[in-house]
PDB file of N, CA and C in Angstrom:
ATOM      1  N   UNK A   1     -26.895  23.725  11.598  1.00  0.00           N
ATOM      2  CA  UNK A   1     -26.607  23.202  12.913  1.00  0.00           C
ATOM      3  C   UNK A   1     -25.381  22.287  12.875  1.00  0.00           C
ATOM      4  N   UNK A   2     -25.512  21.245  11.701  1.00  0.00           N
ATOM      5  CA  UNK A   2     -24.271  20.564  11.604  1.00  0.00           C
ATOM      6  C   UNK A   2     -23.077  20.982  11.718  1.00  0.00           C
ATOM      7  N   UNK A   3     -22.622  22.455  10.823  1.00  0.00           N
ATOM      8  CA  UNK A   3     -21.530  23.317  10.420  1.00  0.00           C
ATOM      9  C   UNK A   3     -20.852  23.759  11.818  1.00  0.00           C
ATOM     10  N   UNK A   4     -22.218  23.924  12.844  1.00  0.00           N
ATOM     11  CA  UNK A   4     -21.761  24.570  14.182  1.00  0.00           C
ATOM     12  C   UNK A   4     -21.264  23.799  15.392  1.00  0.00           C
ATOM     13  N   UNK A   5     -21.376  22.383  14.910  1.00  0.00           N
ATOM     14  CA  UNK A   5     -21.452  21.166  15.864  1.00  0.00           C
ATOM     15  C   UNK A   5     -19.892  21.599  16.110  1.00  0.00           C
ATOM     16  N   UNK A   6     -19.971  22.096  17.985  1.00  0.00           N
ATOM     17  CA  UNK A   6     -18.628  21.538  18.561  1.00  0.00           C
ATOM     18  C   UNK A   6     -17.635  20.671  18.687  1.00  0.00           C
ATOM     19  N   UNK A   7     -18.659  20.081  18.650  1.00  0.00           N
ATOM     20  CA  UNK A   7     -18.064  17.991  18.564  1.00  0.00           C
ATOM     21  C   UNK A   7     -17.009  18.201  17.105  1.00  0.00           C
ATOM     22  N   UNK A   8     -17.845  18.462  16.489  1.00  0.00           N
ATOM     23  CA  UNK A   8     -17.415  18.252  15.147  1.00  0.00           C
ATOM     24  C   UNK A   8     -15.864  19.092  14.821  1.00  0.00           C
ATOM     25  N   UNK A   9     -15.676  20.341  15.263  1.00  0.00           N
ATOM     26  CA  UNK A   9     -14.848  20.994  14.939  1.00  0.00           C
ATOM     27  C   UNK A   9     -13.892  20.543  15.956  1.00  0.00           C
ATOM     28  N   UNK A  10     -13.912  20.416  17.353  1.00  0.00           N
ATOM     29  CA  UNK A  10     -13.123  20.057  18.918  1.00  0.00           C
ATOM     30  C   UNK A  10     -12.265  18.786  17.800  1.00  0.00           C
ATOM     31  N   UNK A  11     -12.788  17.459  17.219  1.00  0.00           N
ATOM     32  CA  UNK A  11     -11.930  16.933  16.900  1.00  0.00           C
ATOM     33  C   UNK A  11     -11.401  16.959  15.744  1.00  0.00           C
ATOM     34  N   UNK A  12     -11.389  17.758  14.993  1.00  0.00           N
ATOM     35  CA  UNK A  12     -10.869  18.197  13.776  1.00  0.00           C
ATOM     36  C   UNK A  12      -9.701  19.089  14.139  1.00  0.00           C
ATOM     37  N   UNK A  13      -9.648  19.961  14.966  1.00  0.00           N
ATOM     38  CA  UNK A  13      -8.358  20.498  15.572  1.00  0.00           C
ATOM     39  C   UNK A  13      -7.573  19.998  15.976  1.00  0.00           C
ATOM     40  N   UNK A  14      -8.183  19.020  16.864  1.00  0.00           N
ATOM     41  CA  UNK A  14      -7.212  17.920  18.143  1.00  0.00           C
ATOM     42  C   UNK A  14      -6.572  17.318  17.444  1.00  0.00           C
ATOM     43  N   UNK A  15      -7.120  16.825  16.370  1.00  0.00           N
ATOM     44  CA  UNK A  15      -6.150  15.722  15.591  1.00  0.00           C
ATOM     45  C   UNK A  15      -5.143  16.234  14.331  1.00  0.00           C
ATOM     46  N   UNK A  16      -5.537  17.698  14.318  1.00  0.00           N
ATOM     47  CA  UNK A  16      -4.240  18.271  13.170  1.00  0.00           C
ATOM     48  C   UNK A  16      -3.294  19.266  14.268  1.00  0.00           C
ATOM     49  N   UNK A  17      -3.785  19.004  15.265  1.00  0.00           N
ATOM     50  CA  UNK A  17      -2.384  19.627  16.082  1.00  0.00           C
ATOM     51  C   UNK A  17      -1.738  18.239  16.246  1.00  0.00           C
ATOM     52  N   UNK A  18      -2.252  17.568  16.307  1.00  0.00           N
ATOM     53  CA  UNK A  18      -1.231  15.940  16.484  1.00  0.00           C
ATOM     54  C   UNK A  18      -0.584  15.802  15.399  1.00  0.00           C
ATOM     55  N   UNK A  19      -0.567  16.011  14.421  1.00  0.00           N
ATOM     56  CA  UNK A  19      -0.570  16.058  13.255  1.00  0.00           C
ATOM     57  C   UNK A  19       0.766  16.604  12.664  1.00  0.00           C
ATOM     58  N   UNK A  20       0.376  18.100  13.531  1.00  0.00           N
ATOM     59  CA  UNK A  20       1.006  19.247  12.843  1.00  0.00           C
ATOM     60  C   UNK A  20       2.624  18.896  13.909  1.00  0.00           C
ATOM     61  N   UNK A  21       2.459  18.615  15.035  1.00  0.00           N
ATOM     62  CA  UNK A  21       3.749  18.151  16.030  1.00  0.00           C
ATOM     63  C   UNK A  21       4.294  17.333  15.266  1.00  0.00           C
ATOM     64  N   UNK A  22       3.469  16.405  14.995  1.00  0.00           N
ATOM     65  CA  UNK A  22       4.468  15.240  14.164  1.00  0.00           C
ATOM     66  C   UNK A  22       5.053  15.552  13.549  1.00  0.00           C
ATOM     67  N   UNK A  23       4.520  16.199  12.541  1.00  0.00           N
ATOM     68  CA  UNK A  23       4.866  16.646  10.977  1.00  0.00           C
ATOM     69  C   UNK A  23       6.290  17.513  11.775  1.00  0.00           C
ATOM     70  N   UNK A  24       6.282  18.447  12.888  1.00  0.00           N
ATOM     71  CA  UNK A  24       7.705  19.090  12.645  1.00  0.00           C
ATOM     72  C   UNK A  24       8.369  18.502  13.128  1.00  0.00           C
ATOM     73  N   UNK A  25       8.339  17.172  14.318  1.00  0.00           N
ATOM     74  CA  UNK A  25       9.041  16.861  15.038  1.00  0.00           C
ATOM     75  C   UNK A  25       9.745  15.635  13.169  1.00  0.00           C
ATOM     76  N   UNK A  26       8.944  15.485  12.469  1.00  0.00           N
ATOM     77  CA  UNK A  26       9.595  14.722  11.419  1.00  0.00           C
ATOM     78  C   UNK A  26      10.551  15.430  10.526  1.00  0.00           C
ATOM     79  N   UNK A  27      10.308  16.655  10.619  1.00  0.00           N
ATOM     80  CA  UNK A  27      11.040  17.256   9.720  1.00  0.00           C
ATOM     81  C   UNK A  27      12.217  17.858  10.493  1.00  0.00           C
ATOM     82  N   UNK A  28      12.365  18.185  11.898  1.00  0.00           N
ATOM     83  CA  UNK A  28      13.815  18.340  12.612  1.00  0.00           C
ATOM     84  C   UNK A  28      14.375  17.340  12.580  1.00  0.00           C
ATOM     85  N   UNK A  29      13.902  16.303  12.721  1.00  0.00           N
ATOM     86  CA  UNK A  29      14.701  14.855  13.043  1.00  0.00           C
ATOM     87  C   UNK A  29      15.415  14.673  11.279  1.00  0.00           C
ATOM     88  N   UNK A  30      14.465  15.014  10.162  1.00  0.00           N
ATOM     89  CA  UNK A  30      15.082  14.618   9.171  1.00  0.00           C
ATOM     90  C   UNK A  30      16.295  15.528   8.785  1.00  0.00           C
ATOM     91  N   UNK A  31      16.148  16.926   9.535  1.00  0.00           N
ATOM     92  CA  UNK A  31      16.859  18.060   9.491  1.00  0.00           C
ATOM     93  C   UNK A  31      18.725  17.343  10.136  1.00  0.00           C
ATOM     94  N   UNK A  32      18.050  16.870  11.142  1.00  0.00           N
ATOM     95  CA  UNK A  32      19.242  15.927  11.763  1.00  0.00           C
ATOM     96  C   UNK A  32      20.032  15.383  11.269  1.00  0.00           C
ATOM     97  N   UNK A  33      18.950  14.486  10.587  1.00  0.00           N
ATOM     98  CA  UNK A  33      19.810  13.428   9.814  1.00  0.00           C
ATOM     99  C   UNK A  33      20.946  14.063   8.831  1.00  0.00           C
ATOM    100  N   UNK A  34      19.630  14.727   8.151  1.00  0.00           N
ATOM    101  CA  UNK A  34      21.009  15.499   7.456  1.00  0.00           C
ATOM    102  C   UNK A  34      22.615  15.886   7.404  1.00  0.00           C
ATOM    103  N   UNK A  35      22.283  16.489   8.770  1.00  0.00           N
ATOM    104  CA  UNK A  35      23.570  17.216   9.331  1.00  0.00           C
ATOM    105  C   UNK A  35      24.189  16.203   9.991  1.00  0.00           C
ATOM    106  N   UNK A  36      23.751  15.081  10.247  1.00  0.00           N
ATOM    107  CA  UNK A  36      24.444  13.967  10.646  1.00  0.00           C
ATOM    108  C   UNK A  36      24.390  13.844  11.983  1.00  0.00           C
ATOM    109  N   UNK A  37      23.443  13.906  12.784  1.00  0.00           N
ATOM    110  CA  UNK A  37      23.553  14.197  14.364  1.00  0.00           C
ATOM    111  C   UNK A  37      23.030  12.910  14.553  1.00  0.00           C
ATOM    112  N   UNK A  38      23.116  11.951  14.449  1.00  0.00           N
ATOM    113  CA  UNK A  38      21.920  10.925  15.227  1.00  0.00           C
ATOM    114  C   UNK A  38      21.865  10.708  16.090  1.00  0.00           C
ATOM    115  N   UNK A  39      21.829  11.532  17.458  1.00  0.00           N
ATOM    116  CA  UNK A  39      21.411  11.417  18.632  1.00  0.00           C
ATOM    117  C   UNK A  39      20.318  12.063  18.245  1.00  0.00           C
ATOM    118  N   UNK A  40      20.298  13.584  18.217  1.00  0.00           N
ATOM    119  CA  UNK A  40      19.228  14.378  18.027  1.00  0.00           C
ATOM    120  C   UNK A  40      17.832  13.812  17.160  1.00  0.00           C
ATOM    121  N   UNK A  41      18.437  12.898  15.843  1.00  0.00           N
ATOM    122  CA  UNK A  41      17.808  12.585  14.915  1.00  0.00           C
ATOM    123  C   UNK A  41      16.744  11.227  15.666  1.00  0.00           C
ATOM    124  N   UNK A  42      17.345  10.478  16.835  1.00  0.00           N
ATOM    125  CA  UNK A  42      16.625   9.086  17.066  1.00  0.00           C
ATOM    126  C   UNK A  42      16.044  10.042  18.356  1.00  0.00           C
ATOM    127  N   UNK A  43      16.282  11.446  19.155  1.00  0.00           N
ATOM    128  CA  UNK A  43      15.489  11.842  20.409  1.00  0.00           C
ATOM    129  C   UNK A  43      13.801  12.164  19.075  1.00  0.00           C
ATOM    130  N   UNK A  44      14.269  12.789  17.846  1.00  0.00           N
ATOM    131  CA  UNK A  44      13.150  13.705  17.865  1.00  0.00           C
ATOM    132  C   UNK A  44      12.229  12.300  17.504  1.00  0.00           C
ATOM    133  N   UNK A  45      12.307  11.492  16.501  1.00  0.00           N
ATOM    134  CA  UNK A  45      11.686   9.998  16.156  1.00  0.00           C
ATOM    135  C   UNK A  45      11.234   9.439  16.946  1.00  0.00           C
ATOM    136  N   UNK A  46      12.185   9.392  18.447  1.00  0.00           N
ATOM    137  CA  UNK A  46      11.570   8.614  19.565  1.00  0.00           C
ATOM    138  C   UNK A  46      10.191   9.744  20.135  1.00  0.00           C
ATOM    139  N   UNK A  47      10.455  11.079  20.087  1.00  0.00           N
ATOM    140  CA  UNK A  47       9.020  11.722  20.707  1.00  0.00           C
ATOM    141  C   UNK A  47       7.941  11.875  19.773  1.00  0.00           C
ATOM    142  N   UNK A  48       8.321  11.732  18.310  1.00  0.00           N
ATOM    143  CA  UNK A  48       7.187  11.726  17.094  1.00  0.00           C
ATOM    144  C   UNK A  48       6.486  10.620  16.895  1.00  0.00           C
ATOM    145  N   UNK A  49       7.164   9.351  17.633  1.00  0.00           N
ATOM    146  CA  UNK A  49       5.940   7.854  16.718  1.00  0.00           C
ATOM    147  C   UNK A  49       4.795   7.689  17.760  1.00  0.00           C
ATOM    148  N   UNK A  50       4.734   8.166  18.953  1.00  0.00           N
ATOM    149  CA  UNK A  50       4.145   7.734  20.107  1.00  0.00           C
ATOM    150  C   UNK A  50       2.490   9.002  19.566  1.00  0.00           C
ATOM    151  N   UNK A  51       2.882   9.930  19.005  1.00  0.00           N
ATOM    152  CA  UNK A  51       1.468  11.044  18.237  1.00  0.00           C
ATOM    153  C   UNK A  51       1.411  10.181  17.043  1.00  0.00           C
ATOM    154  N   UNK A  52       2.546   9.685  15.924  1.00  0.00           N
ATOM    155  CA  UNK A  52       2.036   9.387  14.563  1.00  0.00           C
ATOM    156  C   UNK A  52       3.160   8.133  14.544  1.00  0.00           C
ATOM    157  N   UNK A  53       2.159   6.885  14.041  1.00  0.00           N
ATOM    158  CA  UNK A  53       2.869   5.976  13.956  1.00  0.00           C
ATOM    159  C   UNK A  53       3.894   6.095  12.366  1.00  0.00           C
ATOM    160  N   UNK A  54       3.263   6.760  12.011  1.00  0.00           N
ATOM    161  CA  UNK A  54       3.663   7.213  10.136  1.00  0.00           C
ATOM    162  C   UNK A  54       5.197   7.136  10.319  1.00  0.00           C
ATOM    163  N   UNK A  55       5.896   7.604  11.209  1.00  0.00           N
ATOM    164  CA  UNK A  55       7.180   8.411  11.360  1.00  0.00           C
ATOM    165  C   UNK A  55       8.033   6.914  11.207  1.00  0.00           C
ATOM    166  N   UNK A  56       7.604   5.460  11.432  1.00  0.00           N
ATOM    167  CA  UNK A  56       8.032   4.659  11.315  1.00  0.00           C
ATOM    168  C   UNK A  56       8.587   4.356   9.639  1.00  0.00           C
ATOM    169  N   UNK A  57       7.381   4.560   8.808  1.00  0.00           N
ATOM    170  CA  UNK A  57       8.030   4.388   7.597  1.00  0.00           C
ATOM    171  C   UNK A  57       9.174   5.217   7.156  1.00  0.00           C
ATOM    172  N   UNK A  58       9.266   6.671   7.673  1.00  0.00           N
ATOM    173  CA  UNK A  58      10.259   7.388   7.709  1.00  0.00           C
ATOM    174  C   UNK A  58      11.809   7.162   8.112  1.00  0.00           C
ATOM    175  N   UNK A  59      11.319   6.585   9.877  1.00  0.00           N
ATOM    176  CA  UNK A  59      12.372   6.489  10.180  1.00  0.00           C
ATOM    177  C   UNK A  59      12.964   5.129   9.615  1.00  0.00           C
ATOM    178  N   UNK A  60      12.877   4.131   9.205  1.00  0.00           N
ATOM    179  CA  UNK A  60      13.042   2.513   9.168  1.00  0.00           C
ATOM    180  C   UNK A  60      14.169   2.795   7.665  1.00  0.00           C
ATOM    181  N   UNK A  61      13.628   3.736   6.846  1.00  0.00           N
ATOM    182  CA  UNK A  61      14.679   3.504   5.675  1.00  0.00           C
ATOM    183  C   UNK A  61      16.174   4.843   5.864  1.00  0.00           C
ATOM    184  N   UNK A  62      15.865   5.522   6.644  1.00  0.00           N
ATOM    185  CA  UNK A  62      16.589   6.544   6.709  1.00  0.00           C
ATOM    186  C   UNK A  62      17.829   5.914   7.977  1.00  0.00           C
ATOM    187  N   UNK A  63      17.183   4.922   9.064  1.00  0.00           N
ATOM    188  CA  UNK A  63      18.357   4.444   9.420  1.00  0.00           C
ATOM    189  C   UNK A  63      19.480   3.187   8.867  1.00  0.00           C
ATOM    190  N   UNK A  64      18.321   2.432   7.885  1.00  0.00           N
ATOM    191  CA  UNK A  64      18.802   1.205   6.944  1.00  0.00           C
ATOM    192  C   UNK A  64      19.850   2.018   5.783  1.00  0.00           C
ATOM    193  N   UNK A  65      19.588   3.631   5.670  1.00  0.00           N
ATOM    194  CA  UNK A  65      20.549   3.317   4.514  1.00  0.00           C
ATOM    195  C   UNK A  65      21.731   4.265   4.940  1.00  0.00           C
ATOM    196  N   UNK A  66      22.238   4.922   6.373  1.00  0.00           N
ATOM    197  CA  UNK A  66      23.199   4.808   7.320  1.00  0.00           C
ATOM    198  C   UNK A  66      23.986   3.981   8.019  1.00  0.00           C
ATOM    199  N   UNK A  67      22.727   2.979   8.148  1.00  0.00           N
ATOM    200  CA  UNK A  67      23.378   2.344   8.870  1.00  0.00           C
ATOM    201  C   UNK A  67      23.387   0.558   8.520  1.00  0.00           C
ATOM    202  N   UNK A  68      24.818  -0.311   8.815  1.00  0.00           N
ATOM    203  CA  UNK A  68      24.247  -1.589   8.179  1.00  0.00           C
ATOM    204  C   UNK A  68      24.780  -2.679   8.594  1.00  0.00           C
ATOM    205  N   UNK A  69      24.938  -2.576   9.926  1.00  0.00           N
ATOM    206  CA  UNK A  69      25.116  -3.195  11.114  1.00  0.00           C
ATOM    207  C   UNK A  69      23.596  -3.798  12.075  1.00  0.00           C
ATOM    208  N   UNK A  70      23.543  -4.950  12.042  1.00  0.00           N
ATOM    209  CA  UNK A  70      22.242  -5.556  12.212  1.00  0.00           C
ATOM    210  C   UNK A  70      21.957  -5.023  13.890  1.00  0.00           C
ATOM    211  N   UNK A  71      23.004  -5.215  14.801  1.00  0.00           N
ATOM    212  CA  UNK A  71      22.524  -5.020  15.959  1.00  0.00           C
ATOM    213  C   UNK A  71      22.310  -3.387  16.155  1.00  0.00           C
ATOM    214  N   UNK A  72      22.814  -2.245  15.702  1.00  0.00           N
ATOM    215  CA  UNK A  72      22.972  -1.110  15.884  1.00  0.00           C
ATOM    216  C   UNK A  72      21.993  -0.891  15.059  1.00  0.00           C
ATOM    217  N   UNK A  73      21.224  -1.117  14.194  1.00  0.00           N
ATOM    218  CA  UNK A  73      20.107  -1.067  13.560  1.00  0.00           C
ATOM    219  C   UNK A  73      18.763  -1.259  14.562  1.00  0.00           C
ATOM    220  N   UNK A  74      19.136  -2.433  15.121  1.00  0.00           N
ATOM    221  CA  UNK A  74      17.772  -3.173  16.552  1.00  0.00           C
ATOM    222  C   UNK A  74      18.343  -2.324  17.468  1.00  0.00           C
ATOM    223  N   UNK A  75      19.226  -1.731  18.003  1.00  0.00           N
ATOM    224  CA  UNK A  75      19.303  -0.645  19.280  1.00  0.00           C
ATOM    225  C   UNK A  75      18.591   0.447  18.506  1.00  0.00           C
ATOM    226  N   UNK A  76      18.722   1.219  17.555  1.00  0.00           N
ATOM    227  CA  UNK A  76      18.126   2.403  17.113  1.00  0.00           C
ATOM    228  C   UNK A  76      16.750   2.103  17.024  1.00  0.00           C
ATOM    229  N   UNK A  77      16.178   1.008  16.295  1.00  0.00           N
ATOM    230  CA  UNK A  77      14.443   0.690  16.805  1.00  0.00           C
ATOM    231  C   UNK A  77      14.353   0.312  17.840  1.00  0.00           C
ATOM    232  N   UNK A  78      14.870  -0.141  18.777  1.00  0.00           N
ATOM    233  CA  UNK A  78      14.628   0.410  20.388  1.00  0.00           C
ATOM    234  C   UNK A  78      14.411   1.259  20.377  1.00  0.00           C
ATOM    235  N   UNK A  79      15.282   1.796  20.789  1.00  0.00           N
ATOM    236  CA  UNK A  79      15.538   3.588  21.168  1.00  0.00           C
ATOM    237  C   UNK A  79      13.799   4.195  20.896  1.00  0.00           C
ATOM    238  N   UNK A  80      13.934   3.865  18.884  1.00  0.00           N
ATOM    239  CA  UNK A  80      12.736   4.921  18.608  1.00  0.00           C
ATOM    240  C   UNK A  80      11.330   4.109  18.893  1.00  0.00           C
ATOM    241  N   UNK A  81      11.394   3.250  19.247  1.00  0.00           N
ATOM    242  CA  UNK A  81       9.921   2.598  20.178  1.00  0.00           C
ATOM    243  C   UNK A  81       9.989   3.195  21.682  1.00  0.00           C
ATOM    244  N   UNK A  82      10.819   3.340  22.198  1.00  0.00           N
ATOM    245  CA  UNK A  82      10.767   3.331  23.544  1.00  0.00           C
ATOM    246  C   UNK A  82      10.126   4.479  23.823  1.00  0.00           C
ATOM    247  N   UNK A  83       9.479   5.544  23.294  1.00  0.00           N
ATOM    248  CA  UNK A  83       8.815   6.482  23.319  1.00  0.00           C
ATOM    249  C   UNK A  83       7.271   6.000  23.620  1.00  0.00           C
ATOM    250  N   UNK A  84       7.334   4.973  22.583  1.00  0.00           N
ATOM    251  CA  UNK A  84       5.723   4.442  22.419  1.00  0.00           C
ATOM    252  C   UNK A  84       5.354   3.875  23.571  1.00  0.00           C
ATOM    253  N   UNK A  85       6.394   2.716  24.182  1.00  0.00           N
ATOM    254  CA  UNK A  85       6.605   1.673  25.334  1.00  0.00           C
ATOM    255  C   UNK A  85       5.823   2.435  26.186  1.00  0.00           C
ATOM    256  N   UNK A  86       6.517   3.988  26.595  1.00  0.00           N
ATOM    257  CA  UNK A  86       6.792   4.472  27.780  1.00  0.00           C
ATOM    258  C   UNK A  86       5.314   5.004  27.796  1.00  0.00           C
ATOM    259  N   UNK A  87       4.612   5.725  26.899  1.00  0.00           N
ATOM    260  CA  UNK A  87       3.354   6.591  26.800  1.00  0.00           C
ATOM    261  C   UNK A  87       2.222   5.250  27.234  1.00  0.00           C
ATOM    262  N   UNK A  88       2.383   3.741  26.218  1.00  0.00           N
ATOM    263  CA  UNK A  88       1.462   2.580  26.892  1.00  0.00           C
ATOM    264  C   UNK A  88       1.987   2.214  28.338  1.00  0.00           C
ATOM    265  N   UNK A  89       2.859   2.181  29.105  1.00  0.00           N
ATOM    266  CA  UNK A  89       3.094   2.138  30.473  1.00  0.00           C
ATOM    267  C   UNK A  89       2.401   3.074  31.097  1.00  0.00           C
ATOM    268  N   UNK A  90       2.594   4.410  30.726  1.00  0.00           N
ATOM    269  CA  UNK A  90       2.287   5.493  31.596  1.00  0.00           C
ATOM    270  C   UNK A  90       0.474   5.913  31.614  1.00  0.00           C
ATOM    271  N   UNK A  91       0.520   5.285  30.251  1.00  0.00           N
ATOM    272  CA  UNK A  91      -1.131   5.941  30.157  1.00  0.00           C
ATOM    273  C   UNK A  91      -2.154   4.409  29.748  1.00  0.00           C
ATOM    274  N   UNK A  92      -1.589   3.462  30.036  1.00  0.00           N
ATOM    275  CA  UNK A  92      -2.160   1.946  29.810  1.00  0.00           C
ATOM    276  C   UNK A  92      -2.942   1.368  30.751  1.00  0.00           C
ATOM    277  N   UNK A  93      -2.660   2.385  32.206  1.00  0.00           N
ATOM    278  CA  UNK A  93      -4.475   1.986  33.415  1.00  0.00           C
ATOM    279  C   UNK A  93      -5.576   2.716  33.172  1.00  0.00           C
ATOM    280  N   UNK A  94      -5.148   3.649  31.985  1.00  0.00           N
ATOM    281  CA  UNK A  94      -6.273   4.776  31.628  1.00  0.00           C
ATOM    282  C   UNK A  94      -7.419   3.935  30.957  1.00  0.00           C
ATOM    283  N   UNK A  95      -8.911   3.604  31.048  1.00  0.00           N
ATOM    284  CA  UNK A  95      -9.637   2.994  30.732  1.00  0.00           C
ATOM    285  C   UNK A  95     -10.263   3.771  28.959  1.00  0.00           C
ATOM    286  N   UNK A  96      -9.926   5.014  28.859  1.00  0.00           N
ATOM    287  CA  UNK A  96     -10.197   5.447  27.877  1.00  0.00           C
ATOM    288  C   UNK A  96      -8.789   5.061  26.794  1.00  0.00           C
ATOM    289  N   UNK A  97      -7.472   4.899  27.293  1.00  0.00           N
ATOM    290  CA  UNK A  97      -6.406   4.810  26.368  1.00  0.00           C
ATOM    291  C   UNK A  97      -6.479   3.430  25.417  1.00  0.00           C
ATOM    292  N   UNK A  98      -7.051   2.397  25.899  1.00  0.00           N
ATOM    293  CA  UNK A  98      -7.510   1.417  24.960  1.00  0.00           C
ATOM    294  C   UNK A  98      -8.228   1.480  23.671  1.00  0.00           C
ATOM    295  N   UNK A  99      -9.269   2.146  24.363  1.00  0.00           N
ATOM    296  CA  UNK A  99     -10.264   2.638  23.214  1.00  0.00           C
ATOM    297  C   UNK A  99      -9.696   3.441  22.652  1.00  0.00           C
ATOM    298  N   UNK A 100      -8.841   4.079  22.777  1.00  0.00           N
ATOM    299  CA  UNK A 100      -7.965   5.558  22.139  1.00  0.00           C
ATOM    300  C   UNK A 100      -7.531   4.598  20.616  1.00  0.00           C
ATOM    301  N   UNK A 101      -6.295   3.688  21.144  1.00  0.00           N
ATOM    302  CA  UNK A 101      -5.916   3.333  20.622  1.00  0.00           C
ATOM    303  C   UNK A 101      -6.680   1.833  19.687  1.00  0.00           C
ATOM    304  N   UNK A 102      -7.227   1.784  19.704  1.00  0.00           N
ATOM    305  CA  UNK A 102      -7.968   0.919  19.067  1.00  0.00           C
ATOM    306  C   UNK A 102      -8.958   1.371  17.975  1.00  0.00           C
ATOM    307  N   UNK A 103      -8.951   2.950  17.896  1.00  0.00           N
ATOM    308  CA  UNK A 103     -10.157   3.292  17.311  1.00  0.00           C
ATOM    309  C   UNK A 103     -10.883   3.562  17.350  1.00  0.00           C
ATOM    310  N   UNK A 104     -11.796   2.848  18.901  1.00  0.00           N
ATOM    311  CA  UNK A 104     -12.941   2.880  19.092  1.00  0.00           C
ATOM    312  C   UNK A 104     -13.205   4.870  19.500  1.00  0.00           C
ATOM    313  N   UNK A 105     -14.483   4.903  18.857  1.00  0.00           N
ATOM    314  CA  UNK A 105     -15.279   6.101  18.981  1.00  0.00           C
ATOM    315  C   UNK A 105     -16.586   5.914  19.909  1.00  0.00           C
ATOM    316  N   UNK A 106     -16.795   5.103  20.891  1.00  0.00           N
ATOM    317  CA  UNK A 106     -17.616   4.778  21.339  1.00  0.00           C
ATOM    318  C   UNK A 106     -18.799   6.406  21.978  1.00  0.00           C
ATOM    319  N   UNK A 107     -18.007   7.159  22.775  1.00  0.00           N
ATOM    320  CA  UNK A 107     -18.865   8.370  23.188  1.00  0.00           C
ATOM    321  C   UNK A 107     -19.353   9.487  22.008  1.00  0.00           C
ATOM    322  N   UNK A 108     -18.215   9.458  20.931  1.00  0.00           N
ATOM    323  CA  UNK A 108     -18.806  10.098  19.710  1.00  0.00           C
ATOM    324  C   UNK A 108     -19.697   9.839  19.018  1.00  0.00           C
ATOM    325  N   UNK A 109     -19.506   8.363  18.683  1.00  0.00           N
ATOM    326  CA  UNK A 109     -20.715   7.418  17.760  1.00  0.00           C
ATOM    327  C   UNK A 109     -22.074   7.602  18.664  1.00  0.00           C
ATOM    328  N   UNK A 110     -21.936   7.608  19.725  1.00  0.00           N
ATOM    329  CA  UNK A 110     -23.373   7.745  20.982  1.00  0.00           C
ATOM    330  C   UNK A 110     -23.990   9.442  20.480  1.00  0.00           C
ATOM    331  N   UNK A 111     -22.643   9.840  20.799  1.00  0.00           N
ATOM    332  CA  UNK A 111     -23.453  11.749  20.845  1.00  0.00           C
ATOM    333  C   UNK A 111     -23.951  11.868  19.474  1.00  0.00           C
ATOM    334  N   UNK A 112     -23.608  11.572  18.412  1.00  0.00           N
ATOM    335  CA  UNK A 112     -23.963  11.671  17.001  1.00  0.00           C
ATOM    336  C   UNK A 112     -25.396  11.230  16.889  1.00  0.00           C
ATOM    337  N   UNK A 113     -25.593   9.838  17.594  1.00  0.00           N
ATOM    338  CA  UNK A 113     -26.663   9.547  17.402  1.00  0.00           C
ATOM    339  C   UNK A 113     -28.069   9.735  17.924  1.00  0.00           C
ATOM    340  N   UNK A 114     -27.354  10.633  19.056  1.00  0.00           N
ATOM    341  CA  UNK A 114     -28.366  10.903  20.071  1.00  0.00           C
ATOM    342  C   UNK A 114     -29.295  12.253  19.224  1.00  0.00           C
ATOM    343  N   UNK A 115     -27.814  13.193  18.286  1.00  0.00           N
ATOM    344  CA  UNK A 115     -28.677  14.144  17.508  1.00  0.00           C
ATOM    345  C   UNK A 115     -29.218  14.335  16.690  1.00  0.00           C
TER     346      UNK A 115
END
């Protein structure tokens, strides 16, 4: 019964397609970098940290060792927050987005226990 639990599998998907976006939106952006585009390189960073905060450790040394100008350093972590900003503005009256972000499992921890 466990093996078949919906619950169980519904968020095991949900969270490796989040996952799996990140993961490419990290690897075009690093693709970027490469080739030297950093517009392209701070759009794809700015739409990847707001699914995976991870992309921060990524992005933080890859613009420090381009770039080494203190203020053009703090505009580019703008830039790649302002993704995050915009998703807590847009989705921050949502009464479930708190709990999202916090961790909390409150309706899962309930259904689990109910079975």
């Amino acid at each position: 019964m466990f093996l078949s639990s919906a619950a169980l599998f519904v968020i095991v998907f949900v969270v490796s397609q989040v996952d799996g976006f990140a993961l490419f939106l990290l690897l075009l952006g690093f693709y970027f970098y490469l080739k030297g585009n950093g517009k392209a390189f701070l759009l794809c960073y700015m739409i990847a940290m707001p699914s995976k905060m991870f992309a921060v450790f990524l992005f933080l040394p890859l613009v420090l060792l381009k770039e080494k100008r203190i203020p053009c350093i703090f505009a580019a972590l703008a830039l790649s927050f302002s993704g995050s900003i915009f998703s807590k503005l847009l989705f921050g009256a949502d009464p479930a987005h708190p709990a999202y972000i916090n961790g909390e499992r409150q309706p899962f921890n309930l259904f689990m226990r109910i079975r």
